[in-house]
PDB file of N, CA and C in Angstrom:
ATOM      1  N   UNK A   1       0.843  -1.182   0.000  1.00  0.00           N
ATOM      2  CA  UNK A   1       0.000   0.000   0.000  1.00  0.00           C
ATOM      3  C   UNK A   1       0.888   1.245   0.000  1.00  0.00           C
ATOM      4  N   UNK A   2       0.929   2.095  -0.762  1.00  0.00           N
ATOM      5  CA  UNK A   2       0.857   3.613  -1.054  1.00  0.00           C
ATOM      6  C   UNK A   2       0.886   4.052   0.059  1.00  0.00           C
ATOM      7  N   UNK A   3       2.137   5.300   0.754  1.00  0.00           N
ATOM      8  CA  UNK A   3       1.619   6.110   1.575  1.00  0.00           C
ATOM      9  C   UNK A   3       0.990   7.310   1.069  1.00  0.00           C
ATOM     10  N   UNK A   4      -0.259   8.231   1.779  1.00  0.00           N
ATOM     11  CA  UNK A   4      -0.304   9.252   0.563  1.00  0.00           C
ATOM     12  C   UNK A   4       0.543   9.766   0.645  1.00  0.00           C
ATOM     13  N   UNK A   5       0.447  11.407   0.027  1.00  0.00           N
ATOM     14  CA  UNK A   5       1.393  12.141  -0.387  1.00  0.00           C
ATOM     15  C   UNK A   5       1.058  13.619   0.679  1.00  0.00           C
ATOM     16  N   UNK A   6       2.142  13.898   1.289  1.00  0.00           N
ATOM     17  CA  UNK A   6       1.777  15.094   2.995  1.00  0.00           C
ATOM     18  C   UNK A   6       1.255  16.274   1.495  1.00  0.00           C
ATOM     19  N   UNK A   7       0.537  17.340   2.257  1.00  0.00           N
ATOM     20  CA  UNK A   7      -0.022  18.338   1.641  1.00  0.00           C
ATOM     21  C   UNK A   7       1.335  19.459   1.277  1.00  0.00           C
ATOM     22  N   UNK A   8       1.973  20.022   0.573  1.00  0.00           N
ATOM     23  CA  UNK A   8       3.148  20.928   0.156  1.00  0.00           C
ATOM     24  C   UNK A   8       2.450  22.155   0.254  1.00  0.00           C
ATOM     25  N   UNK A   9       2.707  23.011   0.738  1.00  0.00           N
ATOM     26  CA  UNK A   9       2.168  24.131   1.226  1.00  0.00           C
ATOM     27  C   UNK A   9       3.526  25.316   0.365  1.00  0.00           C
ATOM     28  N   UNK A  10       2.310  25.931  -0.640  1.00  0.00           N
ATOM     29  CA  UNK A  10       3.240  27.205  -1.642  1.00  0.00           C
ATOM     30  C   UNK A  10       2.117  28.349  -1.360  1.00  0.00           C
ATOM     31  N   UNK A  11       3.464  29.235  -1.496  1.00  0.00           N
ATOM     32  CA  UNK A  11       3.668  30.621  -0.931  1.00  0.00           C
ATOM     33  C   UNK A  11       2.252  31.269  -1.785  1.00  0.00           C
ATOM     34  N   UNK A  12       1.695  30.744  -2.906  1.00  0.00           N
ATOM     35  CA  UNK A  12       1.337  32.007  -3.775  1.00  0.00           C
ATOM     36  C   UNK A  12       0.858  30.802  -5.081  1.00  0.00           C
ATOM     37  N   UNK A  13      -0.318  31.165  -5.393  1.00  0.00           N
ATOM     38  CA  UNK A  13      -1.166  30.498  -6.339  1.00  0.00           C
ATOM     39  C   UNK A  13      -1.078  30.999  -7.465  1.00  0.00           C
ATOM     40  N   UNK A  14      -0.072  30.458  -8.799  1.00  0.00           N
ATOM     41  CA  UNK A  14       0.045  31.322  -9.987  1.00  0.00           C
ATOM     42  C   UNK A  14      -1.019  31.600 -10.501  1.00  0.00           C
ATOM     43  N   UNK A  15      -0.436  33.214 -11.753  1.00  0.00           N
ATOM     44  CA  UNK A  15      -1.645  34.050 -11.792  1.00  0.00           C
ATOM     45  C   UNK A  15      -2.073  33.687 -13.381  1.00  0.00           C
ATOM     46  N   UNK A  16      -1.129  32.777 -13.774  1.00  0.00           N
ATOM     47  CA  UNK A  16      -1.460  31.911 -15.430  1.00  0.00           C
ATOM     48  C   UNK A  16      -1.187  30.575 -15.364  1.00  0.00           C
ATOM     49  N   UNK A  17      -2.466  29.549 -16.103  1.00  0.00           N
ATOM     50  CA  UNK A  17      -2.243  28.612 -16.283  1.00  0.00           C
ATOM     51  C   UNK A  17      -1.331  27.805 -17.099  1.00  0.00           C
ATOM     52  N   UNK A  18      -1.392  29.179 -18.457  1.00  0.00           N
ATOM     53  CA  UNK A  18      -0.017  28.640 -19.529  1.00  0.00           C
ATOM     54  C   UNK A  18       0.848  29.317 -19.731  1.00  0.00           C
ATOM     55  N   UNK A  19       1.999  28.935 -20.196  1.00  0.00           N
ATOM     56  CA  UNK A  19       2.560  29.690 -20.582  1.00  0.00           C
ATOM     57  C   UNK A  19       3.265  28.756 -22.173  1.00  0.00           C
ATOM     58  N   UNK A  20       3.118  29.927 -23.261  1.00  0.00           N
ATOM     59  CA  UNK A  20       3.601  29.243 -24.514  1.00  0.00           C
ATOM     60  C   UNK A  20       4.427  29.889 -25.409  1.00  0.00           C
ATOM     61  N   UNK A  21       4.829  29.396 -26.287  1.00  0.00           N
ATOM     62  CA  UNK A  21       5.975  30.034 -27.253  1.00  0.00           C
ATOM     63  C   UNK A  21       5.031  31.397 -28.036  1.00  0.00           C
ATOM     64  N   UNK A  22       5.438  32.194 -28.620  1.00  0.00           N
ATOM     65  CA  UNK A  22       4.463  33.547 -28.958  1.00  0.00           C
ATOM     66  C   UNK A  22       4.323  32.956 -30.001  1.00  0.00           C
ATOM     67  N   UNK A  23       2.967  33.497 -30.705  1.00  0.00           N
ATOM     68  CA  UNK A  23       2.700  33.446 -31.996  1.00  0.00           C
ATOM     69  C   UNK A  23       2.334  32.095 -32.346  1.00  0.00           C
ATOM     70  N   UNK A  24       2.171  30.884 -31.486  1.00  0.00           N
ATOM     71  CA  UNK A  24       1.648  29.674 -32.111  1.00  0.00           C
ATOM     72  C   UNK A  24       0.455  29.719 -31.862  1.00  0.00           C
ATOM     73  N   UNK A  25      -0.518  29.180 -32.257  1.00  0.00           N
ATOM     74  CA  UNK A  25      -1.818  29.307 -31.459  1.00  0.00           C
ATOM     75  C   UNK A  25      -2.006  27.881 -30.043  1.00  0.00           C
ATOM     76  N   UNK A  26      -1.873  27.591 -28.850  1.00  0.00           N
ATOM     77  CA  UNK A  26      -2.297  26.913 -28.412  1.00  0.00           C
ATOM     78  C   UNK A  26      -3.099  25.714 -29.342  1.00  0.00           C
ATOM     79  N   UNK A  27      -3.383  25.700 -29.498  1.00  0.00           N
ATOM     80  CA  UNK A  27      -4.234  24.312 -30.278  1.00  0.00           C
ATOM     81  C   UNK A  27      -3.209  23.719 -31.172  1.00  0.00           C
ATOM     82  N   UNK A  28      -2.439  24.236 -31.500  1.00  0.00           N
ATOM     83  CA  UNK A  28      -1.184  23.765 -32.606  1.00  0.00           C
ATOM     84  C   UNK A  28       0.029  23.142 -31.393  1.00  0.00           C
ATOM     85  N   UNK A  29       0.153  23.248 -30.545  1.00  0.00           N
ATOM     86  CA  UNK A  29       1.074  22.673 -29.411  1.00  0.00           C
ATOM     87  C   UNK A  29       0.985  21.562 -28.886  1.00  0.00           C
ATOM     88  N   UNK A  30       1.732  21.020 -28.375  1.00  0.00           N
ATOM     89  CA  UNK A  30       2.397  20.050 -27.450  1.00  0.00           C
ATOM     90  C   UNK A  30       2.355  20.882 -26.005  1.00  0.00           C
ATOM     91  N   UNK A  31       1.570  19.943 -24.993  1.00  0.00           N
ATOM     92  CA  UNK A  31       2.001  20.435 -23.169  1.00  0.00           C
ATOM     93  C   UNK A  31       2.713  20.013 -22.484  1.00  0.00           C
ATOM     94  N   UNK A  32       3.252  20.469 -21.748  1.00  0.00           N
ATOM     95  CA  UNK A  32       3.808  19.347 -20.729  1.00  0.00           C
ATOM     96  C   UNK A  32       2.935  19.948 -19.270  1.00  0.00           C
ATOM     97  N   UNK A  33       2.923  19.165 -18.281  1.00  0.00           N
ATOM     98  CA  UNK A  33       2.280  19.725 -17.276  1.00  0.00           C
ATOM     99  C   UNK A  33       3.116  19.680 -16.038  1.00  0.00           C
ATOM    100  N   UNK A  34       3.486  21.432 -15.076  1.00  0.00           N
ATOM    101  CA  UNK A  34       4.102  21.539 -14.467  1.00  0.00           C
ATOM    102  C   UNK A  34       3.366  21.813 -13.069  1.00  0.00           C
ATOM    103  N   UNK A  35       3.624  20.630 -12.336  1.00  0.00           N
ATOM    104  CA  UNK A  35       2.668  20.613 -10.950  1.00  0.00           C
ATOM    105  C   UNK A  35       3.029  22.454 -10.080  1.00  0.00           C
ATOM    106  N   UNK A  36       1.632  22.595  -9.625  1.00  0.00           N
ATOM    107  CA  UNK A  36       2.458  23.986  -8.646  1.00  0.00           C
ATOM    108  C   UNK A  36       3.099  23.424  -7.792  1.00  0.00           C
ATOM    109  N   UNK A  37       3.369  22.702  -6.820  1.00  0.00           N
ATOM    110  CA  UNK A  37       4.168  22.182  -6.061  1.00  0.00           C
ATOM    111  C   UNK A  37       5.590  22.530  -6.506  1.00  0.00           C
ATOM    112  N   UNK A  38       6.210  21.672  -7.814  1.00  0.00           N
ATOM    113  CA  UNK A  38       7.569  21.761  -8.757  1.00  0.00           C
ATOM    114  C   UNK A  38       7.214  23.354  -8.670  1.00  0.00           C
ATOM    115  N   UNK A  39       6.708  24.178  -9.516  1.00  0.00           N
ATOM    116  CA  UNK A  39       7.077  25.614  -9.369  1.00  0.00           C
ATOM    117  C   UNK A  39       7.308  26.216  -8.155  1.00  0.00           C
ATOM    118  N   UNK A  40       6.838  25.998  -7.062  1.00  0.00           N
ATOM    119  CA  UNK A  40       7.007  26.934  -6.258  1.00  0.00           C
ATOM    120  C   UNK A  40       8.709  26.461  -5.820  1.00  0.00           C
ATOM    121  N   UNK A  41       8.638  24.987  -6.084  1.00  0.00           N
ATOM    122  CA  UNK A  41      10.052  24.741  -5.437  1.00  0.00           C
ATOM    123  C   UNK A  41      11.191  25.323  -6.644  1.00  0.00           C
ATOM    124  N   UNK A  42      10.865  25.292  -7.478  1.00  0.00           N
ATOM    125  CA  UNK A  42      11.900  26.393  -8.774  1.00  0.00           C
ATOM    126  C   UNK A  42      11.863  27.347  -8.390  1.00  0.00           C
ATOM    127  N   UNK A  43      10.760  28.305  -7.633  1.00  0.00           N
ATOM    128  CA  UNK A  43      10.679  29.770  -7.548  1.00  0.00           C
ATOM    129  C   UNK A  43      11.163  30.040  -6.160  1.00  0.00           C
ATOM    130  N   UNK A  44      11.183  28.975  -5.095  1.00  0.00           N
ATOM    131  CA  UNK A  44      12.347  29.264  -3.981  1.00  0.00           C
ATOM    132  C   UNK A  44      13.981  29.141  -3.848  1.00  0.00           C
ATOM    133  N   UNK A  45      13.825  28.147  -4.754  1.00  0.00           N
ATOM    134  CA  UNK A  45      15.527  27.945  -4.993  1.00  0.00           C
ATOM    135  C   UNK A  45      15.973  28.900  -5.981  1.00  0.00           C
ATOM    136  N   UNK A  46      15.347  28.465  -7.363  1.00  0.00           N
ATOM    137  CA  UNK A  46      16.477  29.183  -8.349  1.00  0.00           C
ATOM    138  C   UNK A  46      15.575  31.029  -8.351  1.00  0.00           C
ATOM    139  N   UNK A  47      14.715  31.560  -8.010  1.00  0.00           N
ATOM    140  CA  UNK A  47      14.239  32.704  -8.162  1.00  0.00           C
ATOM    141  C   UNK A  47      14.559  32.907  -6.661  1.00  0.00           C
ATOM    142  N   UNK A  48      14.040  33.051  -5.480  1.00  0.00           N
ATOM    143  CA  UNK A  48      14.739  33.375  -4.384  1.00  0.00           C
ATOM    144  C   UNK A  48      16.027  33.499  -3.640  1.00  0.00           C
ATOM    145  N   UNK A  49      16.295  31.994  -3.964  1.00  0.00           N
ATOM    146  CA  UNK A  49      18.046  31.978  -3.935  1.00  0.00           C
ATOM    147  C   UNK A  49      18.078  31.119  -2.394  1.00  0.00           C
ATOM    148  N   UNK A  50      16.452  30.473  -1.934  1.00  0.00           N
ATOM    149  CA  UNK A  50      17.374  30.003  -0.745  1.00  0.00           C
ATOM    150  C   UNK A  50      17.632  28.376  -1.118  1.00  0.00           C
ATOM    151  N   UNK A  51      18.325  27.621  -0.224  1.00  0.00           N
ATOM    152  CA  UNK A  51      18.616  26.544  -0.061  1.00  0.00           C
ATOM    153  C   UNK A  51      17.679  25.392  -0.238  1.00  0.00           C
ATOM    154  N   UNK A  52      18.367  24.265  -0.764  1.00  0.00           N
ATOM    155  CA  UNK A  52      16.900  23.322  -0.773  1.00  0.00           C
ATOM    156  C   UNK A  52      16.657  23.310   0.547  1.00  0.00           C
ATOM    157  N   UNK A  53      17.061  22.663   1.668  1.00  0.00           N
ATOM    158  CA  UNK A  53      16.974  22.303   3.000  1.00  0.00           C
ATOM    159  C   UNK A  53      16.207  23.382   3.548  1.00  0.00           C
ATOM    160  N   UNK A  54      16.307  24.615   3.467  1.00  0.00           N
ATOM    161  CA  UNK A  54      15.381  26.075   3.942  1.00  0.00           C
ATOM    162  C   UNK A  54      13.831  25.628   3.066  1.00  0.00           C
ATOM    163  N   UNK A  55      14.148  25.262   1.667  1.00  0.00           N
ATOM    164  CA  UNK A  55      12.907  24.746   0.990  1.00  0.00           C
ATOM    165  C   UNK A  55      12.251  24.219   1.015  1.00  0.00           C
ATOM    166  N   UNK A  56      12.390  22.818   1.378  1.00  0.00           N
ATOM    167  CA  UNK A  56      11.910  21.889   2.540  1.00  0.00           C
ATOM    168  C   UNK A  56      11.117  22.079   3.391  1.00  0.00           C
ATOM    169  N   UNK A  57      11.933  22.852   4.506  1.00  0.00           N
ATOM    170  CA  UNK A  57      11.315  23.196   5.654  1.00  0.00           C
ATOM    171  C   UNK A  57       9.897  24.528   5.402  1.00  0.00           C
ATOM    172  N   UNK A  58      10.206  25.355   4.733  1.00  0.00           N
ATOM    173  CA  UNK A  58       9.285  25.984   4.073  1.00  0.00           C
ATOM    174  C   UNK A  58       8.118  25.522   3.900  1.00  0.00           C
ATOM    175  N   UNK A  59       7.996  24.927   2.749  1.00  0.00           N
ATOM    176  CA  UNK A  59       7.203  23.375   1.549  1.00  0.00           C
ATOM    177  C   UNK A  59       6.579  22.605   2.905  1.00  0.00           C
ATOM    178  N   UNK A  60       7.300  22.298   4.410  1.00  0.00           N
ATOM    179  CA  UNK A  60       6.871  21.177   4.611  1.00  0.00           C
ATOM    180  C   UNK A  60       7.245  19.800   4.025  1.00  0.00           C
ATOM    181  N   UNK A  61       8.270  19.609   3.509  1.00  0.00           N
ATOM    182  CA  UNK A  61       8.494  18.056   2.957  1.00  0.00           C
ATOM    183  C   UNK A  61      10.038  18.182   3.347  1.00  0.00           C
ATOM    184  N   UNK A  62      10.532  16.462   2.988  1.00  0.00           N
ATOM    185  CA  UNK A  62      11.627  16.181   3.169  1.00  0.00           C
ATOM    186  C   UNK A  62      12.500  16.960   2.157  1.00  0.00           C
ATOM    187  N   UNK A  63      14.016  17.235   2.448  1.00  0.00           N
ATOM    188  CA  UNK A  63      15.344  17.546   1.279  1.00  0.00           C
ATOM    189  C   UNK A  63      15.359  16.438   0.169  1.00  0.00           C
ATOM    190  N   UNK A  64      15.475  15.490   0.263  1.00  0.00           N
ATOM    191  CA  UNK A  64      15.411  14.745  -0.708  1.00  0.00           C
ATOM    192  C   UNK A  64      14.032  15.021  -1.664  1.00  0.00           C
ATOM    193  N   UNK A  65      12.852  15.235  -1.139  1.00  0.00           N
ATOM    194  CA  UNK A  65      11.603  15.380  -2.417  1.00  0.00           C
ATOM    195  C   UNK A  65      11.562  16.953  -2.910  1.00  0.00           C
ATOM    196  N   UNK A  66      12.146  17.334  -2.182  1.00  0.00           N
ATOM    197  CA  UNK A  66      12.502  18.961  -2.617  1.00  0.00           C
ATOM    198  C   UNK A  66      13.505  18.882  -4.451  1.00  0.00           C
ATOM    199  N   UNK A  67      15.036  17.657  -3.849  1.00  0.00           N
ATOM    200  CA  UNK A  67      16.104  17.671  -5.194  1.00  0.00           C
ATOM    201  C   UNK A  67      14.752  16.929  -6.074  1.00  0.00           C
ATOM    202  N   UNK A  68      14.296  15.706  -5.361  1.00  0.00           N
ATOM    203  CA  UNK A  68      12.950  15.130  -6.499  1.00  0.00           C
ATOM    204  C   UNK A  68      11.890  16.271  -7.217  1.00  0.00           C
ATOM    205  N   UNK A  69      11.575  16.962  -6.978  1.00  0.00           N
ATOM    206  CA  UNK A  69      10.578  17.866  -7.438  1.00  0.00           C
ATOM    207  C   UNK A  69      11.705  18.772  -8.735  1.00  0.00           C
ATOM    208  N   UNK A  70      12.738  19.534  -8.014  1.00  0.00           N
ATOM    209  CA  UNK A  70      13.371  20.495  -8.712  1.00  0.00           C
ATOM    210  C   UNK A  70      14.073  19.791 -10.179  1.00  0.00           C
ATOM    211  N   UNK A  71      14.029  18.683  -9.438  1.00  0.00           N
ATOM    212  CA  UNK A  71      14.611  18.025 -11.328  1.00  0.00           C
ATOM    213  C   UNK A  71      13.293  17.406 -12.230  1.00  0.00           C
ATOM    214  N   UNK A  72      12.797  17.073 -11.401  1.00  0.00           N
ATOM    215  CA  UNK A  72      11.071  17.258 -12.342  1.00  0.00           C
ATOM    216  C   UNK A  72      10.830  18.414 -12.938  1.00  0.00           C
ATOM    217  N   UNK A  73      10.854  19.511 -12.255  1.00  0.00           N
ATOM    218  CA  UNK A  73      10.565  20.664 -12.959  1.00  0.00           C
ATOM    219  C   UNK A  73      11.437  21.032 -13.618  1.00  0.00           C
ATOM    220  N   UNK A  74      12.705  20.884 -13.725  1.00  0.00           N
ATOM    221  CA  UNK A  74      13.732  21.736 -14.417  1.00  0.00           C
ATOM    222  C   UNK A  74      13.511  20.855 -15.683  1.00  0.00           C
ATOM    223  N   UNK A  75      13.393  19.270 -15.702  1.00  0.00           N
ATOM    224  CA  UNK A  75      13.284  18.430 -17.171  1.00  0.00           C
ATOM    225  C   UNK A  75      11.718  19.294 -17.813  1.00  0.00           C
ATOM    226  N   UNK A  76      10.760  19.320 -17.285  1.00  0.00           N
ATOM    227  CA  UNK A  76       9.626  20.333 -17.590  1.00  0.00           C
ATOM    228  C   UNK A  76       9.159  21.066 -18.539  1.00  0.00           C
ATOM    229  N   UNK A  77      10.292  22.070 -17.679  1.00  0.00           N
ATOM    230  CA  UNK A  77      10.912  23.476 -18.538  1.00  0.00           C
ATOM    231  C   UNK A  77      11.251  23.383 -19.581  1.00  0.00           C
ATOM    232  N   UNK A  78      12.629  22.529 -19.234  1.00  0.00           N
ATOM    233  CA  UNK A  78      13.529  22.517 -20.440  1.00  0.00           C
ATOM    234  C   UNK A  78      13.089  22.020 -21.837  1.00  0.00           C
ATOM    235  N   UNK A  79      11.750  20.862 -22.126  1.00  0.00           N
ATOM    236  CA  UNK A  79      11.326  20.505 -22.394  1.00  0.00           C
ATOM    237  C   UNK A  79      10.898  21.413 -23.490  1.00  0.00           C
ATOM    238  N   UNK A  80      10.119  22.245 -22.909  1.00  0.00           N
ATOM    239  CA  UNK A  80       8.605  23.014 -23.483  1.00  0.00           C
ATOM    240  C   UNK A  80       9.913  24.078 -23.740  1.00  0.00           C
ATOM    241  N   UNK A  81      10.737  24.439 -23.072  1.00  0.00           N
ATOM    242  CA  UNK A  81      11.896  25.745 -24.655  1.00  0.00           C
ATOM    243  C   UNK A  81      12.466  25.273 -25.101  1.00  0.00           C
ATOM    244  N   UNK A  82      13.388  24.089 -25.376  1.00  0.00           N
ATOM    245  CA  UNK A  82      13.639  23.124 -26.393  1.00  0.00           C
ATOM    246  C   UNK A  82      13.214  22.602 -27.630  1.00  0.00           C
ATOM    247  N   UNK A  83      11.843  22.344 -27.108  1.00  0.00           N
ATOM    248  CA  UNK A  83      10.991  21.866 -28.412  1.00  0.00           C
ATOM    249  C   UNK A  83       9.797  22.628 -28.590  1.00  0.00           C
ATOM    250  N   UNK A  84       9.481  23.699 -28.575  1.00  0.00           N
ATOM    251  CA  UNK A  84       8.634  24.444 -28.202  1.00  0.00           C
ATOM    252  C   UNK A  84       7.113  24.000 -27.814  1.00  0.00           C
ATOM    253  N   UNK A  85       7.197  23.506 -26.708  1.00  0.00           N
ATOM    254  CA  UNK A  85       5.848  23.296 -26.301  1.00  0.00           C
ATOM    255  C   UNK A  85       4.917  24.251 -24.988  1.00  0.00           C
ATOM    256  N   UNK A  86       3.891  24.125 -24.613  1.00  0.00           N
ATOM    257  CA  UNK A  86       3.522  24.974 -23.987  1.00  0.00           C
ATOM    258  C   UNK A  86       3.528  24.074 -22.954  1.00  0.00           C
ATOM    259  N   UNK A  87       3.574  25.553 -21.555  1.00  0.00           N
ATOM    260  CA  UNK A  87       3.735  24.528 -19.978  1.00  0.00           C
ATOM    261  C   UNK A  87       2.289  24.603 -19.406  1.00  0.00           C
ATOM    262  N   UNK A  88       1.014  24.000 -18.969  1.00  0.00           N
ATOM    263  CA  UNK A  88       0.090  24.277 -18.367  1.00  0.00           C
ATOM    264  C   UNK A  88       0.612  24.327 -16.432  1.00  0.00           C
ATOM    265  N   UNK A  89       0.173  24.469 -16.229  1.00  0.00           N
ATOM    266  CA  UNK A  89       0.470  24.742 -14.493  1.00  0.00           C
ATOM    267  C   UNK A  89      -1.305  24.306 -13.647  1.00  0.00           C
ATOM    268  N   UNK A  90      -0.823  23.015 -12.916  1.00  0.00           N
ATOM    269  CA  UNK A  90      -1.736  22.671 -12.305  1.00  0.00           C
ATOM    270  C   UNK A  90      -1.674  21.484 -11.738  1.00  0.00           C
ATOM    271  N   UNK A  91      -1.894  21.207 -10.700  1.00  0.00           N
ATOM    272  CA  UNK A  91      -2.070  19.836 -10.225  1.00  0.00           C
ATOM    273  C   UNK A  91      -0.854  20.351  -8.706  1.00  0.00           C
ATOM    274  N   UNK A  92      -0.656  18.901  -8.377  1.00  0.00           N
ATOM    275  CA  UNK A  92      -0.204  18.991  -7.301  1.00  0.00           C
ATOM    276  C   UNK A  92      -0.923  18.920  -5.882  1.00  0.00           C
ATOM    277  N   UNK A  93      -0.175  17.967  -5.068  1.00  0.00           N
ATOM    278  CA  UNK A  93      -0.887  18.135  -3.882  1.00  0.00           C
ATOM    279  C   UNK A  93      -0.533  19.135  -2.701  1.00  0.00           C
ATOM    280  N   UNK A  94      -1.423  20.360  -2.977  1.00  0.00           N
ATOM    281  CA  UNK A  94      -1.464  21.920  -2.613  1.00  0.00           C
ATOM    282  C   UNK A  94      -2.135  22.404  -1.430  1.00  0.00           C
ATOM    283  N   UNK A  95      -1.577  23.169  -0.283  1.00  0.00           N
ATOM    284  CA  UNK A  95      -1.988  23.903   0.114  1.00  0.00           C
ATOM    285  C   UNK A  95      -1.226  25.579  -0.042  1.00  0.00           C
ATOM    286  N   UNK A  96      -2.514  26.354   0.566  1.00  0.00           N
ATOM    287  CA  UNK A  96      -1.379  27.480   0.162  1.00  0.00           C
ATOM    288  C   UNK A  96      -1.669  28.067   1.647  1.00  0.00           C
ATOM    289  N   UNK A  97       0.267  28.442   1.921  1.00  0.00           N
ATOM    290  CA  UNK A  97       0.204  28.610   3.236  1.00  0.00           C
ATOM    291  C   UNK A  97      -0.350  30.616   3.224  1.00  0.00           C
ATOM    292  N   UNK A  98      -1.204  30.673   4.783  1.00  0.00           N
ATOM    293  CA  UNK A  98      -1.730  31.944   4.594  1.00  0.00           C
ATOM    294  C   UNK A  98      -0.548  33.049   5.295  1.00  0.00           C
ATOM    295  N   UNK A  99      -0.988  34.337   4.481  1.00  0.00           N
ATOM    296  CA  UNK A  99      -0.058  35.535   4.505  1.00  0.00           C
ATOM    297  C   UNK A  99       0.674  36.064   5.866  1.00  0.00           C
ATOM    298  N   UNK A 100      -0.288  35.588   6.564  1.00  0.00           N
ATOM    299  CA  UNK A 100       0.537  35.902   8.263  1.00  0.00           C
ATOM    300  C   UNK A 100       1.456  34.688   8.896  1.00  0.00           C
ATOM    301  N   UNK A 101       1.540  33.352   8.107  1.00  0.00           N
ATOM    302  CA  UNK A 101       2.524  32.318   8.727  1.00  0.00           C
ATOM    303  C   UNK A 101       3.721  32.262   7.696  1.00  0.00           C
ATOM    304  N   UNK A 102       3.660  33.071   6.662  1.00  0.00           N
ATOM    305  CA  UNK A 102       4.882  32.867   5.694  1.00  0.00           C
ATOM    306  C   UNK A 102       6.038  33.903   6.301  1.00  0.00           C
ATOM    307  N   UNK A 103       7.031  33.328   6.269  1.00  0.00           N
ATOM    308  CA  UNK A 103       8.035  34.404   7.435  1.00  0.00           C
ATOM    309  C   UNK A 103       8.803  35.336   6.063  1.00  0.00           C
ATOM    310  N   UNK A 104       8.921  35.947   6.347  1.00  0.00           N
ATOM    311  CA  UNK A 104       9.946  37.266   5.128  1.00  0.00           C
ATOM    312  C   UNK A 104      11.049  36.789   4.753  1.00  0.00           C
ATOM    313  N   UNK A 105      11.008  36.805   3.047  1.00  0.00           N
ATOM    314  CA  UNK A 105      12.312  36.445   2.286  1.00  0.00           C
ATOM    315  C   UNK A 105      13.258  36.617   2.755  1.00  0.00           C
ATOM    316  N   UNK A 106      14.217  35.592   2.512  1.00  0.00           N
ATOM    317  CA  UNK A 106      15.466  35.493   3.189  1.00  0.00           C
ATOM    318  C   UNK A 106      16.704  36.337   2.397  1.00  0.00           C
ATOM    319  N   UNK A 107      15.869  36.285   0.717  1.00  0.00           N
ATOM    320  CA  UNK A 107      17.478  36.457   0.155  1.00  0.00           C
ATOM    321  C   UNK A 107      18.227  35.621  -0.374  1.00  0.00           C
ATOM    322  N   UNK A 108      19.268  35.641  -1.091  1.00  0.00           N
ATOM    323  CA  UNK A 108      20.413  35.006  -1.193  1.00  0.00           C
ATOM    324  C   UNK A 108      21.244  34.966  -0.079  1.00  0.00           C
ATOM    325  N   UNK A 109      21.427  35.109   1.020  1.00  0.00           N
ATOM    326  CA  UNK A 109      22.039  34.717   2.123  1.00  0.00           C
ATOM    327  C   UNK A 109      23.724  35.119   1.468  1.00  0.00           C
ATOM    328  N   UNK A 110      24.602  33.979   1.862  1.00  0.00           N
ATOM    329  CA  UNK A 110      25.861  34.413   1.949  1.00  0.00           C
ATOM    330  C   UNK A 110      26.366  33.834   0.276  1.00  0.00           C
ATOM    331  N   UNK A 111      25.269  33.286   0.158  1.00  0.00           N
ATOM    332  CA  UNK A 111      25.785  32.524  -1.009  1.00  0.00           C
ATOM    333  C   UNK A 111      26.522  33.800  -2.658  1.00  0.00           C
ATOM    334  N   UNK A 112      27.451  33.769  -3.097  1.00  0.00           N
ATOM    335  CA  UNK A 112      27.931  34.785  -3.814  1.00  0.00           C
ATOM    336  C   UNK A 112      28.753  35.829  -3.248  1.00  0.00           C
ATOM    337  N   UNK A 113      28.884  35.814  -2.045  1.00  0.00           N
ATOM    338  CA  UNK A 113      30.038  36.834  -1.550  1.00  0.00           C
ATOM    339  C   UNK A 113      30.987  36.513  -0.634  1.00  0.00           C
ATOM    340  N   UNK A 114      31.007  34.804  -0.605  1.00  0.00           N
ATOM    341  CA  UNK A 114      32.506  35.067  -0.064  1.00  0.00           C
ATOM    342  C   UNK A 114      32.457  34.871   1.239  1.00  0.00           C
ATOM    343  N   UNK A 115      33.298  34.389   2.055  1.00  0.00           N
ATOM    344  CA  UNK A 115      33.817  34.426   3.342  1.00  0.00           C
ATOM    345  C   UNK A 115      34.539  34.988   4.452  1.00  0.00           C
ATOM    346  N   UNK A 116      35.008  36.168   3.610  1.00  0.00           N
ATOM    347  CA  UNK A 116      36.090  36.993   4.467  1.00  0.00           C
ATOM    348  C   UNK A 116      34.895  38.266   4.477  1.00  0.00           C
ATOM    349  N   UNK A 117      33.716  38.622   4.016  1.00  0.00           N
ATOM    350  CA  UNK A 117      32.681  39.600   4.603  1.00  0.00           C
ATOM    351  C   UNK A 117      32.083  39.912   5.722  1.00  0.00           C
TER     352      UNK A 117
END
């Protein structure tokens, strides 16, 4: 038996379902489908800049399903600008955490400047 899957709790409910190459019409495309879960964990690591392990703890899930998610999403991506297909955004097992328990961006932290600062 299956354990389920804990609820992943993201910051912020995107404000488009697709996103596609310009000028094709949707109906002429190929999708791939990018869970919000995988985005939000792309949009804390590689758009925020913090750590998987901070991401994790964030998300609510283990470090290890955090690297699992981020290489799901990054194959995704890469996918749909490679071969030009469009990304729909949806699915995932979601909560979205509310505006007074999300603690204030961290930043890039130390990461990029060095040790003697």
């Amino acid at each position: 038996m299956v354990r389920p899957c804990k609820l992943r709790k993201i910051g912020l409910n995107p404000n488009c379902a697709y996103f596609k190459p310009r000028g094709i019409p949707l109906i002429n495309l190929e999708e791939v489908v990018l869970q919000k879960d995988a985005l939000e964990a792309v949009r804390l690591v590689d758009l925020e800049g913090l750590y998987q392990d901070q991401t994790a703890e964030k998300m609510g899930v283990s470090r290890p399903t955090i690297g699992r998610m981020l290489e799901q999403a990054r194959k995704t991506i890469a996918d749909a600008l490679i071969n030009g297909k469009a990304i729909r955004i949806e699915g995932g097992n979601v909560t979205i955490a509310s505006p007074d328990l999300r603690p204030c961006p961290r930043g890039r932290g130390r990461r990029g400047r060095g040790w003697n600062r």
